[in-house]
PDB file of N, CA and C in Angstrom:
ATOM      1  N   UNK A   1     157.923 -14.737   9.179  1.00  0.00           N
ATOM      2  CA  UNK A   1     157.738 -13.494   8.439  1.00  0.00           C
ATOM      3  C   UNK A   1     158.659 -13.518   7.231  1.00  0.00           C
ATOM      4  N   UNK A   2     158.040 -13.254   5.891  1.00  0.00           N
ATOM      5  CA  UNK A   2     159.257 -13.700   4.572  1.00  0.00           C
ATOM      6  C   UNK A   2     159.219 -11.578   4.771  1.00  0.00           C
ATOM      7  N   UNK A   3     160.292 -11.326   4.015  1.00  0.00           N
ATOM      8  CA  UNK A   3     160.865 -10.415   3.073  1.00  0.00           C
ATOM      9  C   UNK A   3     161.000 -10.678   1.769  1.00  0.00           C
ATOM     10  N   UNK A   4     159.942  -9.903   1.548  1.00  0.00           N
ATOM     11  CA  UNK A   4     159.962 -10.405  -0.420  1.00  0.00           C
ATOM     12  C   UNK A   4     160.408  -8.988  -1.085  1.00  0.00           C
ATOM     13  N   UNK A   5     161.154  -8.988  -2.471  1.00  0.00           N
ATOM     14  CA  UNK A   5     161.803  -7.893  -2.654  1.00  0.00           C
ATOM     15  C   UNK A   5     161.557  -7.911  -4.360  1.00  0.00           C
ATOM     16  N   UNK A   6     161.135  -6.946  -4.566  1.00  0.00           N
ATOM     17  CA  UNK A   6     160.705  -7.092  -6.317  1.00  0.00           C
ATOM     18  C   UNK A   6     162.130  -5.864  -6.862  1.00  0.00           C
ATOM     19  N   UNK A   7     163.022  -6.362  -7.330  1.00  0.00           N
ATOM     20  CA  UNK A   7     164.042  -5.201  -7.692  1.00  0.00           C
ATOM     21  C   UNK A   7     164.403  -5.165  -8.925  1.00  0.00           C
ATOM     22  N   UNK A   8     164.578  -3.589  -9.366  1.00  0.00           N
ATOM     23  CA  UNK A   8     164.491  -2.939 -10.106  1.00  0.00           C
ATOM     24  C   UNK A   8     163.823  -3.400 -11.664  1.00  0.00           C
ATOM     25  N   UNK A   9     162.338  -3.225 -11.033  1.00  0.00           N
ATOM     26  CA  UNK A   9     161.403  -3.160 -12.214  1.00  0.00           C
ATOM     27  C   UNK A   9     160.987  -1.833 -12.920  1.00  0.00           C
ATOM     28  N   UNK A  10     161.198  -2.080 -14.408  1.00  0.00           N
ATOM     29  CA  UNK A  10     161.371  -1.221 -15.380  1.00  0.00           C
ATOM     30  C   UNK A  10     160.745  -0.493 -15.904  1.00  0.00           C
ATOM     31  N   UNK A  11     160.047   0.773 -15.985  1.00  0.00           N
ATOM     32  CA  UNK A  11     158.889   1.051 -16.778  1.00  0.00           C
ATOM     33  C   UNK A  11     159.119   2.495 -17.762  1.00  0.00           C
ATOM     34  N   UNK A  12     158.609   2.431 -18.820  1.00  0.00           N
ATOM     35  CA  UNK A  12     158.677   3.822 -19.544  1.00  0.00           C
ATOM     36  C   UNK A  12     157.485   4.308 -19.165  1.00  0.00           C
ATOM     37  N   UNK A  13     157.301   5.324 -19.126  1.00  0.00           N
ATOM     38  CA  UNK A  13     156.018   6.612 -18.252  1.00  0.00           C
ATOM     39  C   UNK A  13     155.853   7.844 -18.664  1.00  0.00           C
ATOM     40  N   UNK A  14     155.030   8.487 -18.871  1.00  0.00           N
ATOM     41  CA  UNK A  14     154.782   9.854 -18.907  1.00  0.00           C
ATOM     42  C   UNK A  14     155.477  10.832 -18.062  1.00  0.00           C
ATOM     43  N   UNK A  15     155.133  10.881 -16.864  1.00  0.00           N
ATOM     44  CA  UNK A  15     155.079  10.923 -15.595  1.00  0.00           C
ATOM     45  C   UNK A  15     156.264  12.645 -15.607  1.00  0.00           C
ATOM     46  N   UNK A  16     155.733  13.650 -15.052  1.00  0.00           N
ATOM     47  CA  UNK A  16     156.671  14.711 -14.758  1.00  0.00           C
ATOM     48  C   UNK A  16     155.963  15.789 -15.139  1.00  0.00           C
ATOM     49  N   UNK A  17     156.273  16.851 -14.242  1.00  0.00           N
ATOM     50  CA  UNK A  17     155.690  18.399 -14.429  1.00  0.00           C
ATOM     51  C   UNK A  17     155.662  18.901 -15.882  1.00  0.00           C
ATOM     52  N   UNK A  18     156.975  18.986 -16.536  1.00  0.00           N
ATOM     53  CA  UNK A  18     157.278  19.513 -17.976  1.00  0.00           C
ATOM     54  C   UNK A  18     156.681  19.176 -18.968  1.00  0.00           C
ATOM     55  N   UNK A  19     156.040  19.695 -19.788  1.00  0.00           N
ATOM     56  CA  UNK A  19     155.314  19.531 -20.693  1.00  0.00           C
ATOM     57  C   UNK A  19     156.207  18.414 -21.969  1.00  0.00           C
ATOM     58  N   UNK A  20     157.541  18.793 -22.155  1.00  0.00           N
ATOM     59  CA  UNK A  20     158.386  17.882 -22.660  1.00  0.00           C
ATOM     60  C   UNK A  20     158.297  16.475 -21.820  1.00  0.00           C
ATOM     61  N   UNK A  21     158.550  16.155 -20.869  1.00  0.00           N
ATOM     62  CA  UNK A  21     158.390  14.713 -19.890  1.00  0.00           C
ATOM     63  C   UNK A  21     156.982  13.595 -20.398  1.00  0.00           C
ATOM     64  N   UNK A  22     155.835  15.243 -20.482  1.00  0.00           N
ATOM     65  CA  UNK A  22     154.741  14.362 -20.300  1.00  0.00           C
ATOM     66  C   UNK A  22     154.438  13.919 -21.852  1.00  0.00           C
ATOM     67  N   UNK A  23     155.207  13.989 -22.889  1.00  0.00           N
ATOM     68  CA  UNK A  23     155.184  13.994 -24.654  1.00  0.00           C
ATOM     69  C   UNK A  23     156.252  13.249 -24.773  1.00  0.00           C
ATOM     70  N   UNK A  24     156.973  13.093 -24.683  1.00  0.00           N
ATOM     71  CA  UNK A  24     158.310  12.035 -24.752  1.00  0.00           C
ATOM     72  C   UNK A  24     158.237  10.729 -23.802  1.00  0.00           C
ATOM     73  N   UNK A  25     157.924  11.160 -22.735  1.00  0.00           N
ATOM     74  CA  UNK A  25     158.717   9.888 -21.761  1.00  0.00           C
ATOM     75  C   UNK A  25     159.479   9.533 -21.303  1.00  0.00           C
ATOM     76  N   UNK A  26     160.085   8.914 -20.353  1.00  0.00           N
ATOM     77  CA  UNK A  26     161.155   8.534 -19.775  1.00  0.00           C
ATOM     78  C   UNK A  26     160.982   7.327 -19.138  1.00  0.00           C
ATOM     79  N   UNK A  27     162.402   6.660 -18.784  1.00  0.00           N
ATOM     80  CA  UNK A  27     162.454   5.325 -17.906  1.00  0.00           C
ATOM     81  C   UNK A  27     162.476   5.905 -16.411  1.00  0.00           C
ATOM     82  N   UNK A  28     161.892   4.634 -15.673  1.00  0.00           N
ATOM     83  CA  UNK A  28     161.793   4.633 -14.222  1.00  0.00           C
ATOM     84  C   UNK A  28     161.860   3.091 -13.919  1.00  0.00           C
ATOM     85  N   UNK A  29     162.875   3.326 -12.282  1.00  0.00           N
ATOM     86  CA  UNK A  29     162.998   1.887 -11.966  1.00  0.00           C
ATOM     87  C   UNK A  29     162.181   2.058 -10.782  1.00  0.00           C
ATOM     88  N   UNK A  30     161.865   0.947 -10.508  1.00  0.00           N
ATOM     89  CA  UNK A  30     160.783   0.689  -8.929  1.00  0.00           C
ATOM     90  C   UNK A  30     161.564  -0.702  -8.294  1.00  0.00           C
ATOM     91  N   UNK A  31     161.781  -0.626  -6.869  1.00  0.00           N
ATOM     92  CA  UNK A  31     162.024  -0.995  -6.220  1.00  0.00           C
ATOM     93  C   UNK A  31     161.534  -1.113  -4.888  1.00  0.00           C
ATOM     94  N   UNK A  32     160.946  -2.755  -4.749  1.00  0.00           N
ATOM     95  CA  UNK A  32     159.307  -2.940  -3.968  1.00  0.00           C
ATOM     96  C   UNK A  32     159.849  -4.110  -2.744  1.00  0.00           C
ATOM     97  N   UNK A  33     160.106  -3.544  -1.581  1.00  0.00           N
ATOM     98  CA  UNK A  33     159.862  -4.259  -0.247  1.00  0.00           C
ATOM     99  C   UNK A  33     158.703  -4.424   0.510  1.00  0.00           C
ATOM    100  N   UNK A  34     158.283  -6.022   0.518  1.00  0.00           N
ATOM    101  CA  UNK A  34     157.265  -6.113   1.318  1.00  0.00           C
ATOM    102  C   UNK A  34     157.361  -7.187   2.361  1.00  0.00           C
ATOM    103  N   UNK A  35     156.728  -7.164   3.786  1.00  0.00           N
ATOM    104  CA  UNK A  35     156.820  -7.937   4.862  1.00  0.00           C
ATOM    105  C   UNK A  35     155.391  -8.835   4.799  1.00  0.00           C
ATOM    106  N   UNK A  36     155.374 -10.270   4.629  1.00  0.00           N
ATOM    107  CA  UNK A  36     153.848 -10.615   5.166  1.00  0.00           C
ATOM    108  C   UNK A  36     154.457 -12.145   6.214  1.00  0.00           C
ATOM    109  N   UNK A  37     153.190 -12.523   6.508  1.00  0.00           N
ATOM    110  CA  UNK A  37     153.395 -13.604   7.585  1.00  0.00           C
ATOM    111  C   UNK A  37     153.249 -14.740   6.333  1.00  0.00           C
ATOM    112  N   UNK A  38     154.751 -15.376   5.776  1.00  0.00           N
ATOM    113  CA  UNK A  38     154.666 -16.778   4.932  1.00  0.00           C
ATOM    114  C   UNK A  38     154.648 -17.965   5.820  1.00  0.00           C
ATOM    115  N   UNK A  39     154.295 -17.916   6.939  1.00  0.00           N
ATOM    116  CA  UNK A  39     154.022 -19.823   7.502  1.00  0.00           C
ATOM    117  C   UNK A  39     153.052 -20.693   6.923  1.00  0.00           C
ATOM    118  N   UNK A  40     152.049 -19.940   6.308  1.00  0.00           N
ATOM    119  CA  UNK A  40     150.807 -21.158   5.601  1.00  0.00           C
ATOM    120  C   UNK A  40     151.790 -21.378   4.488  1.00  0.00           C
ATOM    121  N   UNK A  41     152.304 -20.197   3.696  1.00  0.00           N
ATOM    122  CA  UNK A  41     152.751 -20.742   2.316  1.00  0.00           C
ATOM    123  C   UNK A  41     153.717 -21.323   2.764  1.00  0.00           C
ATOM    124  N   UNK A  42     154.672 -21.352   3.283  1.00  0.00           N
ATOM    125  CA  UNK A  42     155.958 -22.104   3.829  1.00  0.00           C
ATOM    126  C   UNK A  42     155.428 -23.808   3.421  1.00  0.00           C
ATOM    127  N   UNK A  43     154.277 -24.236   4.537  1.00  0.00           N
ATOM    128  CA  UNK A  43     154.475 -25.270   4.890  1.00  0.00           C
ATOM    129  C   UNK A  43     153.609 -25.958   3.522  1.00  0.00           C
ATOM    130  N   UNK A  44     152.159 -25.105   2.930  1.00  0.00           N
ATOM    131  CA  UNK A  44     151.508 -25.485   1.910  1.00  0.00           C
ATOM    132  C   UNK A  44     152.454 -25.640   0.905  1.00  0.00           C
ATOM    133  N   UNK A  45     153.099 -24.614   0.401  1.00  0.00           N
ATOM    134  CA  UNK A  45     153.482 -24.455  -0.724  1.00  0.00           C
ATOM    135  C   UNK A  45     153.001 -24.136  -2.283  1.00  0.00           C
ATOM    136  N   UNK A  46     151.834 -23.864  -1.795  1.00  0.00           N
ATOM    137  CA  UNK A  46     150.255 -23.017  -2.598  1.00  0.00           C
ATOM    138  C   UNK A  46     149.996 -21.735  -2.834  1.00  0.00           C
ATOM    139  N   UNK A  47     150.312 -20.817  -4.438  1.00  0.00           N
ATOM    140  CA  UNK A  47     150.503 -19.528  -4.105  1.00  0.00           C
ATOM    141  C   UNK A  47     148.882 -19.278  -3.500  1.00  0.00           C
ATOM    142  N   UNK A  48     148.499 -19.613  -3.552  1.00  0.00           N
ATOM    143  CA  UNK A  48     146.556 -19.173  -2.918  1.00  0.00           C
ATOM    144  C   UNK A  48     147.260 -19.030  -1.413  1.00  0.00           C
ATOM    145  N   UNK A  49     148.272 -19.498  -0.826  1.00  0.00           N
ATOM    146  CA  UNK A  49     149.002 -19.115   0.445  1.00  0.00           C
ATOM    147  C   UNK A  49     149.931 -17.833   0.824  1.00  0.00           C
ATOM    148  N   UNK A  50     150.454 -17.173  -0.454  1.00  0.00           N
ATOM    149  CA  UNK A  50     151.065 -16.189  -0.430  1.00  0.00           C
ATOM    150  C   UNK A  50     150.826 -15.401  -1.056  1.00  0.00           C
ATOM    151  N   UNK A  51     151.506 -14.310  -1.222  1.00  0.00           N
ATOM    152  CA  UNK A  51     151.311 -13.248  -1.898  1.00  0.00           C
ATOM    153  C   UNK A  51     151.973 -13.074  -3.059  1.00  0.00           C
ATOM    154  N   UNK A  52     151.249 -13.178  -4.230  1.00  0.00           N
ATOM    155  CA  UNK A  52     151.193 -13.241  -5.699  1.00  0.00           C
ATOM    156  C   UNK A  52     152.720 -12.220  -5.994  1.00  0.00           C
ATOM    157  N   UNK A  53     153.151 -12.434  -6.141  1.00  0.00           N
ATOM    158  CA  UNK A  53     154.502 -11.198  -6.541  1.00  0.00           C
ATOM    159  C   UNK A  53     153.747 -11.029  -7.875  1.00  0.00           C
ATOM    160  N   UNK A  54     153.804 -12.107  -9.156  1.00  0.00           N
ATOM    161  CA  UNK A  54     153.329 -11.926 -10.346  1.00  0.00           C
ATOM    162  C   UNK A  54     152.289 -10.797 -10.065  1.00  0.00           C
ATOM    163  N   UNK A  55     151.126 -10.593  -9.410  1.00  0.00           N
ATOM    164  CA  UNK A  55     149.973  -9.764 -10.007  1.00  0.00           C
ATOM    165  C   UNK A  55     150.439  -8.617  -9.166  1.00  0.00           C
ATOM    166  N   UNK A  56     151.428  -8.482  -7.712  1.00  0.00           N
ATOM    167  CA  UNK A  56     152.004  -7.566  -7.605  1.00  0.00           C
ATOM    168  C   UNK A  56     152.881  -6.953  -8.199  1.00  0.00           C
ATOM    169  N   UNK A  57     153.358  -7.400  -9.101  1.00  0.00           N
ATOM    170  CA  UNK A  57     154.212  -6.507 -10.376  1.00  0.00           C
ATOM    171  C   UNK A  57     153.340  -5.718 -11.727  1.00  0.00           C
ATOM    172  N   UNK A  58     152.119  -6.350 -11.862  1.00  0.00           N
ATOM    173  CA  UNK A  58     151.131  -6.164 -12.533  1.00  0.00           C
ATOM    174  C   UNK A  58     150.293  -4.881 -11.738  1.00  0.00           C
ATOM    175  N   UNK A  59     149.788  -5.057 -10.309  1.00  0.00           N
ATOM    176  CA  UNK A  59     149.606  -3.600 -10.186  1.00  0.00           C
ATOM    177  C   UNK A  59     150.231  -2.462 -10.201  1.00  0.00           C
ATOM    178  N   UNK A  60     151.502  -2.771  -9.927  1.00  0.00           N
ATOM    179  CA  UNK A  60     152.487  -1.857 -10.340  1.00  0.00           C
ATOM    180  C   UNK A  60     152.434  -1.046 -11.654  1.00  0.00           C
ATOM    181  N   UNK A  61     152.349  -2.331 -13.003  1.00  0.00           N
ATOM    182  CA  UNK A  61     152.328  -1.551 -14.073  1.00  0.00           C
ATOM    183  C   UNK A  61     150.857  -1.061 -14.622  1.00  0.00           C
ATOM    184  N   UNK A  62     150.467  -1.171 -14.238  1.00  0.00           N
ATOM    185  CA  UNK A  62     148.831  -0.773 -14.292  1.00  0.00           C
ATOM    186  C   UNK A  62     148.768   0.635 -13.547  1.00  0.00           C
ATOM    187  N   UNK A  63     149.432   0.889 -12.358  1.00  0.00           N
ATOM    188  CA  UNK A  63     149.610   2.441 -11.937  1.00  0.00           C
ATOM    189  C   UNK A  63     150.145   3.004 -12.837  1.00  0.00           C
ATOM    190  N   UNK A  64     151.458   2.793 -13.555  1.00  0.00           N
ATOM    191  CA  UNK A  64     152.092   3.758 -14.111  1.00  0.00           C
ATOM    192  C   UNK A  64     151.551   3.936 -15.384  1.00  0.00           C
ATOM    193  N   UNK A  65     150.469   3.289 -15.684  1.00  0.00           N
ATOM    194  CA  UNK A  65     149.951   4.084 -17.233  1.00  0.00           C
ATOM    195  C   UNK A  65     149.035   5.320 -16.711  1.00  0.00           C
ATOM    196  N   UNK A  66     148.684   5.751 -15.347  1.00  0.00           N
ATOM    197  CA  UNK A  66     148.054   7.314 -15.459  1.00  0.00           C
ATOM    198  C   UNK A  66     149.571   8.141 -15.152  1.00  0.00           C
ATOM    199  N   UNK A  67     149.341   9.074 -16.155  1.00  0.00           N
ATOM    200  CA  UNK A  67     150.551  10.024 -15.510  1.00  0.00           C
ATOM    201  C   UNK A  67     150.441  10.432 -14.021  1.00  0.00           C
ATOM    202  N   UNK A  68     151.073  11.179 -13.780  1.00  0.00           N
ATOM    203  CA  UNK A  68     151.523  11.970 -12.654  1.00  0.00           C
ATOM    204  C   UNK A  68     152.765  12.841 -12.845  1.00  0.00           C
ATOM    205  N   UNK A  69     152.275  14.282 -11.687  1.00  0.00           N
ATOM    206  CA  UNK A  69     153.072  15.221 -11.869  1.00  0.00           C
ATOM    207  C   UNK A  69     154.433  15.382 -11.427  1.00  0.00           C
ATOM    208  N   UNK A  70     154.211  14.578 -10.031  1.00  0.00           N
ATOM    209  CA  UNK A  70     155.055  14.283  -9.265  1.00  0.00           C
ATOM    210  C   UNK A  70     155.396  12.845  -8.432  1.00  0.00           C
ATOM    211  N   UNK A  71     156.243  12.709  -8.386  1.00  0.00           N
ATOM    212  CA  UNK A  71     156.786  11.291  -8.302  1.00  0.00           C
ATOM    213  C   UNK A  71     156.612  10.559  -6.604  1.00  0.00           C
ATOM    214  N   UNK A  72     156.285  12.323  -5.712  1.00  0.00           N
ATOM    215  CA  UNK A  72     155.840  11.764  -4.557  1.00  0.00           C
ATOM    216  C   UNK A  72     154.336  11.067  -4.759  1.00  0.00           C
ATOM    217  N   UNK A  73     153.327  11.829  -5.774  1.00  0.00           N
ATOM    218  CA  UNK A  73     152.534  11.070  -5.684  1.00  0.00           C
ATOM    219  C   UNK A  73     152.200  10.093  -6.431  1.00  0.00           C
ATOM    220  N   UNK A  74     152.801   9.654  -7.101  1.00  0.00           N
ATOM    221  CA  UNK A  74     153.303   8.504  -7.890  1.00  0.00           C
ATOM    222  C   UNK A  74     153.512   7.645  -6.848  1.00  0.00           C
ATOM    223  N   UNK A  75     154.474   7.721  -6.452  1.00  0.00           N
ATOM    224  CA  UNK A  75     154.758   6.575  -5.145  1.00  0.00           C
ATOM    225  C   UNK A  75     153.978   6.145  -3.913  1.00  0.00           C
ATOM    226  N   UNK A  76     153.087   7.648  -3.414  1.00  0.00           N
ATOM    227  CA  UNK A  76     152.215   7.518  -2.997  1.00  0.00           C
ATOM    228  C   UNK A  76     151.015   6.358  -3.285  1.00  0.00           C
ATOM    229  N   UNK A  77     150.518   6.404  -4.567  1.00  0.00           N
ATOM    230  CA  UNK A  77     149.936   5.918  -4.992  1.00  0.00           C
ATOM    231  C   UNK A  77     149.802   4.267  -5.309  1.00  0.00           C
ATOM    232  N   UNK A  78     151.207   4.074  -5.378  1.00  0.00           N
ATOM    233  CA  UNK A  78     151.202   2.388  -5.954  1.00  0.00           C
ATOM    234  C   UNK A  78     151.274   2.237  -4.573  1.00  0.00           C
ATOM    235  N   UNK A  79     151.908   3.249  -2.969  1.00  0.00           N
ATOM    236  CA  UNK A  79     151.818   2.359  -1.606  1.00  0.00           C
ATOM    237  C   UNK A  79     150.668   2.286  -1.358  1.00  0.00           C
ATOM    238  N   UNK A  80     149.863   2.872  -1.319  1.00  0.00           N
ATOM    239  CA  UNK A  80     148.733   3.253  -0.867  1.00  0.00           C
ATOM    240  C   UNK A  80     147.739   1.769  -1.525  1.00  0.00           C
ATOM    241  N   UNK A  81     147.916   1.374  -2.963  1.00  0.00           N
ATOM    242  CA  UNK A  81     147.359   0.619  -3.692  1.00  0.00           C
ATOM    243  C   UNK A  81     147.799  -0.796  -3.154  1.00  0.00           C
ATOM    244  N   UNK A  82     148.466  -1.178  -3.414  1.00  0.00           N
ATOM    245  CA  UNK A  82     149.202  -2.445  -2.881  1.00  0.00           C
ATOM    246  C   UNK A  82     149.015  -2.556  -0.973  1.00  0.00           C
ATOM    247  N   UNK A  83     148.854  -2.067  -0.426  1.00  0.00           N
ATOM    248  CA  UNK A  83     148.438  -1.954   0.699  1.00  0.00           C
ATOM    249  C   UNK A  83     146.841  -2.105   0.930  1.00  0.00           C
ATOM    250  N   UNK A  84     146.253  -1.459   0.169  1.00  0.00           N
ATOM    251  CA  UNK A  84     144.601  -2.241   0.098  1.00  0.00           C
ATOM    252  C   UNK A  84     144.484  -3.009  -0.307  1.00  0.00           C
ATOM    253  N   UNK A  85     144.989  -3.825  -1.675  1.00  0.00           N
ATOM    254  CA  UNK A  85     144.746  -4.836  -2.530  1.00  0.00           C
ATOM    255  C   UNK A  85     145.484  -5.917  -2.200  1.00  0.00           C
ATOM    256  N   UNK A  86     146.505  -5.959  -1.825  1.00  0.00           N
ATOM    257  CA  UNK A  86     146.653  -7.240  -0.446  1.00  0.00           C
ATOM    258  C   UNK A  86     147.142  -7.173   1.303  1.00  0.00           C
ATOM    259  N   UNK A  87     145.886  -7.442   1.740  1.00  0.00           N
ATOM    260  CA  UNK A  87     146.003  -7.169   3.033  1.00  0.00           C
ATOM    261  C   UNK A  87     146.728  -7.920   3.643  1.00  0.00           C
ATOM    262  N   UNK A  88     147.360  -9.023   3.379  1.00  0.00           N
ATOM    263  CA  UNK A  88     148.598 -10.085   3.943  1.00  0.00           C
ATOM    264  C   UNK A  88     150.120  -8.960   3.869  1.00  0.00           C
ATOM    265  N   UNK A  89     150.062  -8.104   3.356  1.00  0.00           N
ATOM    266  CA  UNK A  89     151.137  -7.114   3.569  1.00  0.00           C
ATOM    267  C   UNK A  89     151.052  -6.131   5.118  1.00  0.00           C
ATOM    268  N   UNK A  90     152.155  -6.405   5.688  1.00  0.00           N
ATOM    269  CA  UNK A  90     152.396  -5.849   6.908  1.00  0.00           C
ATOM    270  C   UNK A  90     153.222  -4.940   7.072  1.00  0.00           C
ATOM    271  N   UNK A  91     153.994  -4.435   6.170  1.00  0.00           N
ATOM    272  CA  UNK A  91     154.677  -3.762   5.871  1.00  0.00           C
ATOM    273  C   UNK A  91     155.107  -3.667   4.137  1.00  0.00           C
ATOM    274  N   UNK A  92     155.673  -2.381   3.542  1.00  0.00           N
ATOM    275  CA  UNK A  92     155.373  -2.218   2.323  1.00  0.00           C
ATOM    276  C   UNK A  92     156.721  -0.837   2.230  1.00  0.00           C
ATOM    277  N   UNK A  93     157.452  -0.671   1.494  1.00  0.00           N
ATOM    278  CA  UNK A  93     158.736   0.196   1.205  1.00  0.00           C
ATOM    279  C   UNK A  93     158.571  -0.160  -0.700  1.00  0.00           C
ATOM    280  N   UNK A  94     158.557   1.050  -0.714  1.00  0.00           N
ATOM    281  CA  UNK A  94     158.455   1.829  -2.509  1.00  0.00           C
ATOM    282  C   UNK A  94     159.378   2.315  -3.169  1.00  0.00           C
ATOM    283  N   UNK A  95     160.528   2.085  -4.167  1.00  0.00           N
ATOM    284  CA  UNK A  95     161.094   3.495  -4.128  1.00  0.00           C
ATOM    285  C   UNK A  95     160.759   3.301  -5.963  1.00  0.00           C
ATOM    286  N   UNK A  96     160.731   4.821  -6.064  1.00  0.00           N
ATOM    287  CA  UNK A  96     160.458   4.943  -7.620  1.00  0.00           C
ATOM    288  C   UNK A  96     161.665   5.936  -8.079  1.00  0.00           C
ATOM    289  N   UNK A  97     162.456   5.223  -8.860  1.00  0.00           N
ATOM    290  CA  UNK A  97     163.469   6.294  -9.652  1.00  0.00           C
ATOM    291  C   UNK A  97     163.047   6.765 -10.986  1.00  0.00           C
ATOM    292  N   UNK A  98     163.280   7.699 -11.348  1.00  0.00           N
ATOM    293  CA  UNK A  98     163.221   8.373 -12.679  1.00  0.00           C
ATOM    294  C   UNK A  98     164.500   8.832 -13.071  1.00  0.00           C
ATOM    295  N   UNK A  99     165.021   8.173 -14.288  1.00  0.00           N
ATOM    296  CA  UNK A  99     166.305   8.020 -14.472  1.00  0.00           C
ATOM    297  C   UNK A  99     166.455   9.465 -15.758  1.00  0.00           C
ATOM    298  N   UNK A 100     167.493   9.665 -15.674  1.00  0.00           N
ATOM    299  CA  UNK A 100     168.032  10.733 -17.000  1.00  0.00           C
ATOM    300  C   UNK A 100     166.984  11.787 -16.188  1.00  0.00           C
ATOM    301  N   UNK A 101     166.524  12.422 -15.353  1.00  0.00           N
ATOM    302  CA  UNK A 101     165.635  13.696 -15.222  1.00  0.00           C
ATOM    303  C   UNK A 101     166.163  14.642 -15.584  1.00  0.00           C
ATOM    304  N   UNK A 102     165.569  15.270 -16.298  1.00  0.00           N
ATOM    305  CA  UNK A 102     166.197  16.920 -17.150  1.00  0.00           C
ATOM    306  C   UNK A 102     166.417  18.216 -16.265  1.00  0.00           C
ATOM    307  N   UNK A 103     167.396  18.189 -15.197  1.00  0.00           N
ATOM    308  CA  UNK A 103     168.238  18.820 -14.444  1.00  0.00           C
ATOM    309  C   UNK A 103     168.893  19.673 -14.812  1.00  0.00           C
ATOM    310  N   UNK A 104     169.263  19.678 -15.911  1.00  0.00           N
ATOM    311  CA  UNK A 104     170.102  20.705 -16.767  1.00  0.00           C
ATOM    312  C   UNK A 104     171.319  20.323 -16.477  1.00  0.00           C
ATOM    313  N   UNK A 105     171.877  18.699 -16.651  1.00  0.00           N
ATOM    314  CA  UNK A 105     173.010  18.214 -15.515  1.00  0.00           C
ATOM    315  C   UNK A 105     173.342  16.560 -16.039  1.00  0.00           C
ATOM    316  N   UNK A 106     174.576  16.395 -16.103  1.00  0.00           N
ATOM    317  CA  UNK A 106     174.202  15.056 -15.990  1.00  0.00           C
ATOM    318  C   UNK A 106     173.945  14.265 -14.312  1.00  0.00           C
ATOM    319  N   UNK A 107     172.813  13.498 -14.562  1.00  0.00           N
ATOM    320  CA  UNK A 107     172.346  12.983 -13.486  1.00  0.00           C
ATOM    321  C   UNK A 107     172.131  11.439 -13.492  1.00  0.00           C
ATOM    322  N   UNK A 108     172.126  10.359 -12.786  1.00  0.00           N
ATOM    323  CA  UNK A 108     171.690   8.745 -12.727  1.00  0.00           C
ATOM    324  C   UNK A 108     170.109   8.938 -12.977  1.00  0.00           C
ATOM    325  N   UNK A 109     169.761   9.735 -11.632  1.00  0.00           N
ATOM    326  CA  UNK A 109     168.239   9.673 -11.959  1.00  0.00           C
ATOM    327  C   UNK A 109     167.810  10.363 -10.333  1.00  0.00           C
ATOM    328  N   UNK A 110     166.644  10.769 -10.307  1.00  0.00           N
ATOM    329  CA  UNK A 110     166.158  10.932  -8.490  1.00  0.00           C
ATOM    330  C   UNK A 110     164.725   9.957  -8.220  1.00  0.00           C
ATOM    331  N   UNK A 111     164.979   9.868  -7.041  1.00  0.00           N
ATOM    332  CA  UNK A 111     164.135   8.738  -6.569  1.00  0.00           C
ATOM    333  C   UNK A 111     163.436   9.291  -5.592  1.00  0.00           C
ATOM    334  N   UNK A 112     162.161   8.782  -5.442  1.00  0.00           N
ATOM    335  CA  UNK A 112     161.114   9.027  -3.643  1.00  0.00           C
ATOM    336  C   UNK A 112     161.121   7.702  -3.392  1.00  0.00           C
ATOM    337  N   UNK A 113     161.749   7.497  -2.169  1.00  0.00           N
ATOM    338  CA  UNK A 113     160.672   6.032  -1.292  1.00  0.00           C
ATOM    339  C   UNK A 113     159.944   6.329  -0.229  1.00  0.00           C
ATOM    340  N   UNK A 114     159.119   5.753  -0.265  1.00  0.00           N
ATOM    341  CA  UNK A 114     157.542   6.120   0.878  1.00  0.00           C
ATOM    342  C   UNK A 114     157.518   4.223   1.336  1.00  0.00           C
ATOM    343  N   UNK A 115     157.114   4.417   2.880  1.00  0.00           N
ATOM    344  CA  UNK A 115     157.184   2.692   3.080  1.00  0.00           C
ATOM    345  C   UNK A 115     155.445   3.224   4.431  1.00  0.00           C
ATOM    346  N   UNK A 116     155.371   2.497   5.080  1.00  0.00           N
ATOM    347  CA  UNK A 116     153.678   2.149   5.254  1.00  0.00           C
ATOM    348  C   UNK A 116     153.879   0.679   6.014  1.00  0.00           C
ATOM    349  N   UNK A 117     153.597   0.832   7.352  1.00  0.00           N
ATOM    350  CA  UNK A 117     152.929  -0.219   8.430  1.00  0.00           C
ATOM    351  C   UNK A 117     151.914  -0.498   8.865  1.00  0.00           C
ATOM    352  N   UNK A 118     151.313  -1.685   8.769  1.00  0.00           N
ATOM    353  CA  UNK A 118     150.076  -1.752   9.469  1.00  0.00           C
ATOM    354  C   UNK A 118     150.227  -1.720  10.980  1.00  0.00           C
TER     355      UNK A 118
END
């Protein structure tokens, strides 16, 4: 069983309730744990054996060009996605930060993680 870990991938986004958020933009980091069974790729050494990280970083950024209001379903969404679109995932952990959020505060950022077992 590998643990593959895609960390802190970068994206600028619409993404947020406020009418300012959704006209400006902001950064968000994503941070992507996934479990699959690597013994074919182990021993092949053939990505046609594993699971593409490359085009899994690519669906990633392909979600975040529709906005969203909220970041649960934002996250919702890329688990939910990546979980149909490769079924060699046995497990799947999301977290999406949105950094600088307009809190009225200084803040790092707030995050949702949502994770998903087969």
């Amino acid at each position: 069983m590998a643990i593959v870990e895609l960390e802190n991938m970068s994206f600028y986004a619409f993404h947020g309730c406020f009418e300012q958020e959704q006209i400006i933009g902001t950064h968000f980091r994503v941070d992507l744990v996934f479990e699959y069974n690597s013994s074919v790729a182990e021993e092949s050494d053939s990505i046609q054996d594993a699971v593409n990280y490359l085009s899994v970083y690519q669906t990633i950024k392909e979600l975040f060009a529709t906005p969203s209001h909220l970041l649960e379903s934002l996250t919702r969404r890329i688990l939910d996605t990546l979980m149909q679109e490769y079924p060699q995932m046995e497990y799947c952990k999301v977290k999406v930060t949105k950094l600088n959020p307009p809190l009225g505060g200084k803040l790092y950022g707030v995050c949702v993680t949502l994770d998903k077992k087969r």
